[in-house]
N, C-alpha and C. Protein backbone atom coordinates (compact mmCIF):
# COMPACT_ATOMS: atom_id res chain seq x y z
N UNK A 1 113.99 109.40 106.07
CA UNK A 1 112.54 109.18 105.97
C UNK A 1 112.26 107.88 105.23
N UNK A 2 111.12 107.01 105.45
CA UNK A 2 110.96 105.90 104.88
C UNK A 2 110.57 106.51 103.49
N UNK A 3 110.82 105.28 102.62
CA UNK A 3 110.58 105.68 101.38
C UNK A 3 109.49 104.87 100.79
N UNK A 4 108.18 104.75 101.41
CA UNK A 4 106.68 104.65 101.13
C UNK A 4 105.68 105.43 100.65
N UNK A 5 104.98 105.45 99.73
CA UNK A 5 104.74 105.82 99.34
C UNK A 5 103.11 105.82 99.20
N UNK A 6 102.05 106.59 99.43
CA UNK A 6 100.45 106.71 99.78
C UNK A 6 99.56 107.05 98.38
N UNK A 7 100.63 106.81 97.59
CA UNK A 7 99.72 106.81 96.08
C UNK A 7 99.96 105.46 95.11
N UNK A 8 100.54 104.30 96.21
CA UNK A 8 100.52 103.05 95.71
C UNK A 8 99.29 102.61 94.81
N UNK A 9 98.89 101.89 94.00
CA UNK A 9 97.80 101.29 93.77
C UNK A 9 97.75 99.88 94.20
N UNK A 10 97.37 99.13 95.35
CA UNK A 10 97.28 97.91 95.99
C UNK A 10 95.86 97.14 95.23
N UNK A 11 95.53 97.99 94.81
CA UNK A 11 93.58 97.30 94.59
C UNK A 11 93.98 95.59 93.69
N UNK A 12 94.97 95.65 92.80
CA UNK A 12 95.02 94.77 91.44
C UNK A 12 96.18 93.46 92.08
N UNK A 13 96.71 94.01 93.68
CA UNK A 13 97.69 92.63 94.54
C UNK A 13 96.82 92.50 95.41
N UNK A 14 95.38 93.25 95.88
CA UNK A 14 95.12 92.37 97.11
C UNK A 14 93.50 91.40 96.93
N UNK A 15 94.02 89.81 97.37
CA UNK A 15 93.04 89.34 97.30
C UNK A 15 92.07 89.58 98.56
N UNK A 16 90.65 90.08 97.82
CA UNK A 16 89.15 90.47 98.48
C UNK A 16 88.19 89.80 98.81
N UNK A 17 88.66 88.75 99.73
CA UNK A 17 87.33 87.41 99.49
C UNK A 17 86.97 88.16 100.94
N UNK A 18 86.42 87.31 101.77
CA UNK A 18 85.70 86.93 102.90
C UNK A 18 86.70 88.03 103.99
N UNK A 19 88.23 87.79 103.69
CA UNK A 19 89.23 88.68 104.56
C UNK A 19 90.55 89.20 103.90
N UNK A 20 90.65 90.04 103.90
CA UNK A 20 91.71 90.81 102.95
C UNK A 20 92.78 89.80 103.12
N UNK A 21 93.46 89.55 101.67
CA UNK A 21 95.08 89.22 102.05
C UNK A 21 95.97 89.27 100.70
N UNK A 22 97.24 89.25 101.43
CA UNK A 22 98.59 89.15 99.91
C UNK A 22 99.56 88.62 100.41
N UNK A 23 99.83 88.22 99.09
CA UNK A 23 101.03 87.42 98.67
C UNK A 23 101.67 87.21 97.75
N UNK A 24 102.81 87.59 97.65
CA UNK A 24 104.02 87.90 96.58
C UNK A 24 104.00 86.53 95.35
N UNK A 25 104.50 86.51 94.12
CA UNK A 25 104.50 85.68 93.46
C UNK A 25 105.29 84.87 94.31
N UNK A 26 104.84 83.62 93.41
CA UNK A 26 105.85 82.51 94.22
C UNK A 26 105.38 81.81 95.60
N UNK A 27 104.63 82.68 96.34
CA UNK A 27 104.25 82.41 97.50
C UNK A 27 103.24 81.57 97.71
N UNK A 28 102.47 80.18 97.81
CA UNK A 28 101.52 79.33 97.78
C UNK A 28 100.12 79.92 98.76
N UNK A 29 99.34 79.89 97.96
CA UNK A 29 98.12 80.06 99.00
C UNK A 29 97.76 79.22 100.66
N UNK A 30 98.75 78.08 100.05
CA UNK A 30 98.79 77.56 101.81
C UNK A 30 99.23 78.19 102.74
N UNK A 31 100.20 79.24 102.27
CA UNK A 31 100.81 80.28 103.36
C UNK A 31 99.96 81.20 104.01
N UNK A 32 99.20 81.26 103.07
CA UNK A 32 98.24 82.28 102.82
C UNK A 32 96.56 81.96 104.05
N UNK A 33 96.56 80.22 103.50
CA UNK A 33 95.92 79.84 104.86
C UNK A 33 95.84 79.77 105.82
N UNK A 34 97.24 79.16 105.98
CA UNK A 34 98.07 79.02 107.50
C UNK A 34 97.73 80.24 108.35
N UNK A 35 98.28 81.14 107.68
CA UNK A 35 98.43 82.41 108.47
C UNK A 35 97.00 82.74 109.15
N UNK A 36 95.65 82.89 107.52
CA UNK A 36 94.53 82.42 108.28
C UNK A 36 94.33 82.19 109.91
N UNK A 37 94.51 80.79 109.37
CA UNK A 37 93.89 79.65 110.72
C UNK A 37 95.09 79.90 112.21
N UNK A 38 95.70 81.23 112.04
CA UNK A 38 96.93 81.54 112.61
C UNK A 38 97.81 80.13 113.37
N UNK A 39 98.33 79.31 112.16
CA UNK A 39 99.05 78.31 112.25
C UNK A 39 100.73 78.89 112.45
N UNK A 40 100.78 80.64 112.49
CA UNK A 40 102.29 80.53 112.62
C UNK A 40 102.31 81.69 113.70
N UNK A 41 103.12 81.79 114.91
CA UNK A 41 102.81 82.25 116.40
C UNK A 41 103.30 83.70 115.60
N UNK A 42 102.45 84.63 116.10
CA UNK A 42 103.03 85.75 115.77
C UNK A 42 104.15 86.33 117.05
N UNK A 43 105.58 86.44 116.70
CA UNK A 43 106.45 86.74 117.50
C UNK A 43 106.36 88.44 117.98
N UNK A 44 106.29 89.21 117.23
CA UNK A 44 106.46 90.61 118.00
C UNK A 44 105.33 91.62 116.68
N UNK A 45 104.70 92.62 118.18
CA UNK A 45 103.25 93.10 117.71
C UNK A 45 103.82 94.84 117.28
N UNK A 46 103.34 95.65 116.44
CA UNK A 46 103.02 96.82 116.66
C UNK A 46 101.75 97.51 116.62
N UNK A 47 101.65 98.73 117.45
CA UNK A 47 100.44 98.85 117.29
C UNK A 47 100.25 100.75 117.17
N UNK A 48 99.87 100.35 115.84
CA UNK A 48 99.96 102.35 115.33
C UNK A 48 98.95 103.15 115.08
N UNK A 49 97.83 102.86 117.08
CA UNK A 49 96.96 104.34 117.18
C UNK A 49 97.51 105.16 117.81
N UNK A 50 96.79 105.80 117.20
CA UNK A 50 97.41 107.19 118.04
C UNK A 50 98.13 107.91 117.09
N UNK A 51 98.79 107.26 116.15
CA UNK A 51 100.15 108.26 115.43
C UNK A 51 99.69 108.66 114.39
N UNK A 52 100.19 109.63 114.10
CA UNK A 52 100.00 110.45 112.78
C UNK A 52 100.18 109.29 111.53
N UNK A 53 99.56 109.98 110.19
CA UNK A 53 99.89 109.17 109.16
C UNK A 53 102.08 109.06 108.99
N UNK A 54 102.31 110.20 108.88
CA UNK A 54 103.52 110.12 108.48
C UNK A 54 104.45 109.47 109.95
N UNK A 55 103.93 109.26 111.38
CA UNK A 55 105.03 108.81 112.55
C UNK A 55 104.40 107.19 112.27
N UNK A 56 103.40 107.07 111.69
CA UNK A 56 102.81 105.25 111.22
C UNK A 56 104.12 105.07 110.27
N UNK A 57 104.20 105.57 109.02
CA UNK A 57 104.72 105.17 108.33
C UNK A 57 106.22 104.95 108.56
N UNK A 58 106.93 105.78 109.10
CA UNK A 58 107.88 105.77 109.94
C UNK A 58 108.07 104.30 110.67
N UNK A 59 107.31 104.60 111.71
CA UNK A 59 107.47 103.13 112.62
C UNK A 59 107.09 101.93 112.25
N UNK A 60 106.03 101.64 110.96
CA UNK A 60 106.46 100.56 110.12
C UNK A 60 107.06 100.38 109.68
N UNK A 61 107.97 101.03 109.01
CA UNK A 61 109.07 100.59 108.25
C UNK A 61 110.73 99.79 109.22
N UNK A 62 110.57 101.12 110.39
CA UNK A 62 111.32 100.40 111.40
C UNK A 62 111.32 99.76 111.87
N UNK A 63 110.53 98.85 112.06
CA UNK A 63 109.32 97.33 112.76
C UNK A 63 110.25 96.67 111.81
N UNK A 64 109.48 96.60 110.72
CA UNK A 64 109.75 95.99 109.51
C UNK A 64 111.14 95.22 109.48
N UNK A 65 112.18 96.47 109.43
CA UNK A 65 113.89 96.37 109.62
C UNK A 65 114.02 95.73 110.49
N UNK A 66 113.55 95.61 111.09
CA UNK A 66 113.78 95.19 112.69
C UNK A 66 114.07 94.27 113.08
N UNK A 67 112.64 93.69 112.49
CA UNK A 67 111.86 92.21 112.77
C UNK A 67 113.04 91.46 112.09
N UNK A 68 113.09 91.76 111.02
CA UNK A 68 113.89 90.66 109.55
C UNK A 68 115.26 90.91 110.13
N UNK A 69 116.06 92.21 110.49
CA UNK A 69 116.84 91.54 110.71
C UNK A 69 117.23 90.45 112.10
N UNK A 70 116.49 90.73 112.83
CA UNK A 70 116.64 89.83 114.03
C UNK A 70 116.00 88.21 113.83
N UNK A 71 115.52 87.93 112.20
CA UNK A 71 115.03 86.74 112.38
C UNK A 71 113.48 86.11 112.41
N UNK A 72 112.91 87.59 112.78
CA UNK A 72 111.51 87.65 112.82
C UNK A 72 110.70 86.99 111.82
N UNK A 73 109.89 86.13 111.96
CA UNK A 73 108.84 85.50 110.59
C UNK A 73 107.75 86.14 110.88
N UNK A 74 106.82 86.38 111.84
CA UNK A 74 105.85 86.45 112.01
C UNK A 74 105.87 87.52 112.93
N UNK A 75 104.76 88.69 112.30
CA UNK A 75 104.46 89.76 112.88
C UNK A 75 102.90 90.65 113.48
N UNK A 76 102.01 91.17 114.05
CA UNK A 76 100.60 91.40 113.88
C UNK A 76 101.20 93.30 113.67
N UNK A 77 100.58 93.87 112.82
CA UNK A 77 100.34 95.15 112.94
C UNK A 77 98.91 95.61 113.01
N UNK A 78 98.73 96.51 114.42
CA UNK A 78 97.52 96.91 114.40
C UNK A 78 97.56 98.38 114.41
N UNK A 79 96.89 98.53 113.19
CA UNK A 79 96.13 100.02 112.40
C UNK A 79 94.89 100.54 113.10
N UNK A 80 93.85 99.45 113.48
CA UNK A 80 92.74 100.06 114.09
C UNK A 80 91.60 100.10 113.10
N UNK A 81 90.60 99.82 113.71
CA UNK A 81 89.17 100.06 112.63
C UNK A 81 88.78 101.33 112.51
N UNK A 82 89.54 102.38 113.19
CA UNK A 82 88.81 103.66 112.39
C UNK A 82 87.47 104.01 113.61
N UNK A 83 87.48 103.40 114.01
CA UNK A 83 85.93 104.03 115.11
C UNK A 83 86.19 105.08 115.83
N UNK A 84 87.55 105.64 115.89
CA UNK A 84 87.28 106.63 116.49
C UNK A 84 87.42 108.25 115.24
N UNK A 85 87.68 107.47 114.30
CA UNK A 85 87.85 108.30 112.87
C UNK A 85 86.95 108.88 112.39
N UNK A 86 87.06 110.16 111.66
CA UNK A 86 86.24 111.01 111.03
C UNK A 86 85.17 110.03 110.43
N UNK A 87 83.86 110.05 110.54
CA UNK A 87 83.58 108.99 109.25
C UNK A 87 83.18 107.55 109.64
N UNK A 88 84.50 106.96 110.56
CA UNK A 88 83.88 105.80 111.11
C UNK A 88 85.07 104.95 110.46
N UNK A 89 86.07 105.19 109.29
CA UNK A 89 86.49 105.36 108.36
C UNK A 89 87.92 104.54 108.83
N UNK A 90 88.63 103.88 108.60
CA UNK A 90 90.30 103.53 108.94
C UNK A 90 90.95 104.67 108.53
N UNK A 91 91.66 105.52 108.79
CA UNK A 91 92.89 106.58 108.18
C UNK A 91 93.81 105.22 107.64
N UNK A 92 93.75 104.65 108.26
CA UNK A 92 95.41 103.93 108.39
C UNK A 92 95.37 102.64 107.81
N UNK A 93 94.61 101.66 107.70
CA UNK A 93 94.38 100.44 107.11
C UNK A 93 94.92 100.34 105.82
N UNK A 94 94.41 101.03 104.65
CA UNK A 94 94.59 100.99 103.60
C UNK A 94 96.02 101.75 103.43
N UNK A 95 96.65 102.47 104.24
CA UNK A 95 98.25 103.06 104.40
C UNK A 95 98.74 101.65 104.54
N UNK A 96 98.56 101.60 106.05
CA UNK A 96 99.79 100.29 105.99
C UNK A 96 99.95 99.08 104.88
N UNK A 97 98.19 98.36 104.49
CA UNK A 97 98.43 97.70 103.38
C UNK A 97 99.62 97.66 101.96
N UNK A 98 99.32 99.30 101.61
CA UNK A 98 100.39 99.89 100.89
C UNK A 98 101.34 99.38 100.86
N UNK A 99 101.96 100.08 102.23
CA UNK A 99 103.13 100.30 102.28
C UNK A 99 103.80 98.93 102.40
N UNK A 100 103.07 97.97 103.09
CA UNK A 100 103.70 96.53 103.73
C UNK A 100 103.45 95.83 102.16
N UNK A 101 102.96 95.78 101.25
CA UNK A 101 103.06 95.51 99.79
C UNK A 101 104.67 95.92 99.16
N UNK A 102 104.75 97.45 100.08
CA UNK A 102 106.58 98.18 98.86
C UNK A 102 107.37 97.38 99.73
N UNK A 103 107.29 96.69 100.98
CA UNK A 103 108.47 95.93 101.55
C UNK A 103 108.72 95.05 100.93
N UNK A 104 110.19 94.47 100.35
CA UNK A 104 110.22 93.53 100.44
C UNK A 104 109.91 92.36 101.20
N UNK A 105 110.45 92.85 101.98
CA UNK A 105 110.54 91.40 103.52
C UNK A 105 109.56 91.48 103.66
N UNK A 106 108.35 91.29 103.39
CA UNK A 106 106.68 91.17 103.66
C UNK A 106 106.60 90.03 102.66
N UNK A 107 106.22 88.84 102.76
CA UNK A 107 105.88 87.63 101.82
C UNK A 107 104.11 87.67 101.47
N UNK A 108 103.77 87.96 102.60
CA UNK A 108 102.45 87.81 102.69
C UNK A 108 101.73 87.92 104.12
N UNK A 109 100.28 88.55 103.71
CA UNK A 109 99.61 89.40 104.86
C UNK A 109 98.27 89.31 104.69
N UNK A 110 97.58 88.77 105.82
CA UNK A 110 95.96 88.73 106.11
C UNK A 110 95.45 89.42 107.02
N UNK A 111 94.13 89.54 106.81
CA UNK A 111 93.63 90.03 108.40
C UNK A 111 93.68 89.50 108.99
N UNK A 112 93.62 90.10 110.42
CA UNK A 112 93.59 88.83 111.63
C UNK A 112 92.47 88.41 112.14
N UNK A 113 92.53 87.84 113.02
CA UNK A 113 91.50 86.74 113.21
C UNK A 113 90.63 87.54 113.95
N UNK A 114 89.10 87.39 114.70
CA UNK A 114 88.51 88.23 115.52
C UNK A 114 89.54 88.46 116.50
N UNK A 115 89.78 87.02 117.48
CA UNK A 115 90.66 87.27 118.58
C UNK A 115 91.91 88.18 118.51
N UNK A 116 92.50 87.86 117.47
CA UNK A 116 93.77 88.97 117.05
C UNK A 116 93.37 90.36 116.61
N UNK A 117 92.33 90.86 116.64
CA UNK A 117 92.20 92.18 116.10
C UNK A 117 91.07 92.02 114.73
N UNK A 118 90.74 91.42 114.22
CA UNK A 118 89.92 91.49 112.98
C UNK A 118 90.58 92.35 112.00
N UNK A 119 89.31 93.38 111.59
CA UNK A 119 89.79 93.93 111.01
C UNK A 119 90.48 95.56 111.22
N UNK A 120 91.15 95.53 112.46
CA UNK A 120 91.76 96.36 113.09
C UNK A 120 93.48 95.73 113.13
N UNK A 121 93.52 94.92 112.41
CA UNK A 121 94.81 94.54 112.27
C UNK A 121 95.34 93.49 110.95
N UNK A 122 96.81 93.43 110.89
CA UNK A 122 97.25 92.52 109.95
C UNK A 122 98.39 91.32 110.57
N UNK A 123 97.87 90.43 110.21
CA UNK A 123 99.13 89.01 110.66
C UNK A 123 99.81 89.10 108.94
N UNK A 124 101.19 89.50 109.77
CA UNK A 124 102.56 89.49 108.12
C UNK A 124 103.13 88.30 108.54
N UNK A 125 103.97 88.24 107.55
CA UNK A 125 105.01 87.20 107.44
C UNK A 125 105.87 87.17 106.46
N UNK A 126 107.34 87.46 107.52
CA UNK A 126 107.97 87.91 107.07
C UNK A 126 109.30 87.18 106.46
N UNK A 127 110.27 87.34 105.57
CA UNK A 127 111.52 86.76 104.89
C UNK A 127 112.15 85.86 105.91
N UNK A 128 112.74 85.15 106.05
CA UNK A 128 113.55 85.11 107.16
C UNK A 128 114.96 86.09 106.73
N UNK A 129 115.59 86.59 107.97
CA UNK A 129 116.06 87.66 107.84
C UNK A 129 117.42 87.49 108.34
N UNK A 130 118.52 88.64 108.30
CA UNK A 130 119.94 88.06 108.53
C UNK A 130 120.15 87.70 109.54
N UNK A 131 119.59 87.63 110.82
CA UNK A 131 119.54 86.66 112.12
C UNK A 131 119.82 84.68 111.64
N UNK A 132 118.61 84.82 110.73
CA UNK A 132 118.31 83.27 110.08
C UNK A 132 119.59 83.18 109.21
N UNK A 133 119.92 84.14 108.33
CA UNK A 133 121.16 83.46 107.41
C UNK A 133 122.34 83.56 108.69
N UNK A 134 122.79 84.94 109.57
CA UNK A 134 123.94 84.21 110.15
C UNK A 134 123.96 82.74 110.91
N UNK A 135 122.75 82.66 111.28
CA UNK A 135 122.98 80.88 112.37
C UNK A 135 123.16 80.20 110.46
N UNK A 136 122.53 80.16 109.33
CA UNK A 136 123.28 79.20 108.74
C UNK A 136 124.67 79.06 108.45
N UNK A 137 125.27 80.74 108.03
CA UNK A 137 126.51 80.25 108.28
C UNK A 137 127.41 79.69 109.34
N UNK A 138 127.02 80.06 110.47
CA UNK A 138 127.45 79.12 111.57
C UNK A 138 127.57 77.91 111.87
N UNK A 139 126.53 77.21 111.14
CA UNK A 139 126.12 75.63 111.74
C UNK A 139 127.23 74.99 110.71
């Protein structure tokens, strides 16, 4: 079972301006823009309606593994705005935030753009991962 956890407190890592986003120390707010102005191609999407809280959490985490190790930088996860939710409400937004905070390999994460999903989704970006270190030892 992934080992995420839904009693995170995210409120005091995520910056709340105009569009949600984070980023790990160390990490420059230009990254933080970029991603914005989606200056970095997002390579491979998931998208977790439909699933229960606990088969979300699950299949993010396996995304996650996934991505990094094959090399992956750039990812969109879409959670969904909740419109079809009790309430009107995201179940899942504020989960995945969480959880993509306890990853390491998560550097940093915004909403996406209207065209990409708004706020029915997140553009990550991710470590480069052991795909990227084996081609260095190679070269």
């Amino acid at each position: 079972r992934e080992a995420l956890s839904d009693e995170w407190d995210t409120s005091s890592l995520l910056d709340t301006d105009e569009a949600l986003s984070f980023r790990r120390p160390g990490i420059g707010a230009d990254v933080v823009r970029n991603l914005r102005k989606g200056q970095w191609t997002v390579q491979r999407q998931l998208d977790l309606h439909d699933l229960r809280t606990d088969e979300a959490r699950e299949a993010l985490g396996q995304f996650i593994r996934e991505c990094y190790k094959q090399g992956i930088r750039c990812v969109r996860v879409v959670h969904g705005k909740g419109l079809g939710s009790p309430g009107k409400m995201s179940v899942l937004r504020p989960k995945v935030q969480s959880w993509l905070i306890q990853k390491n390999q998560v550097l940093a994460f915004v909403q996406a753009t209207p065209a990409q999903g708004g706020a029915g989704a997140l553009v990550v970006l991710l470590q480069g991962g052991a795909a990227r270190l084996a081609h260095r030892i190679t070269v």
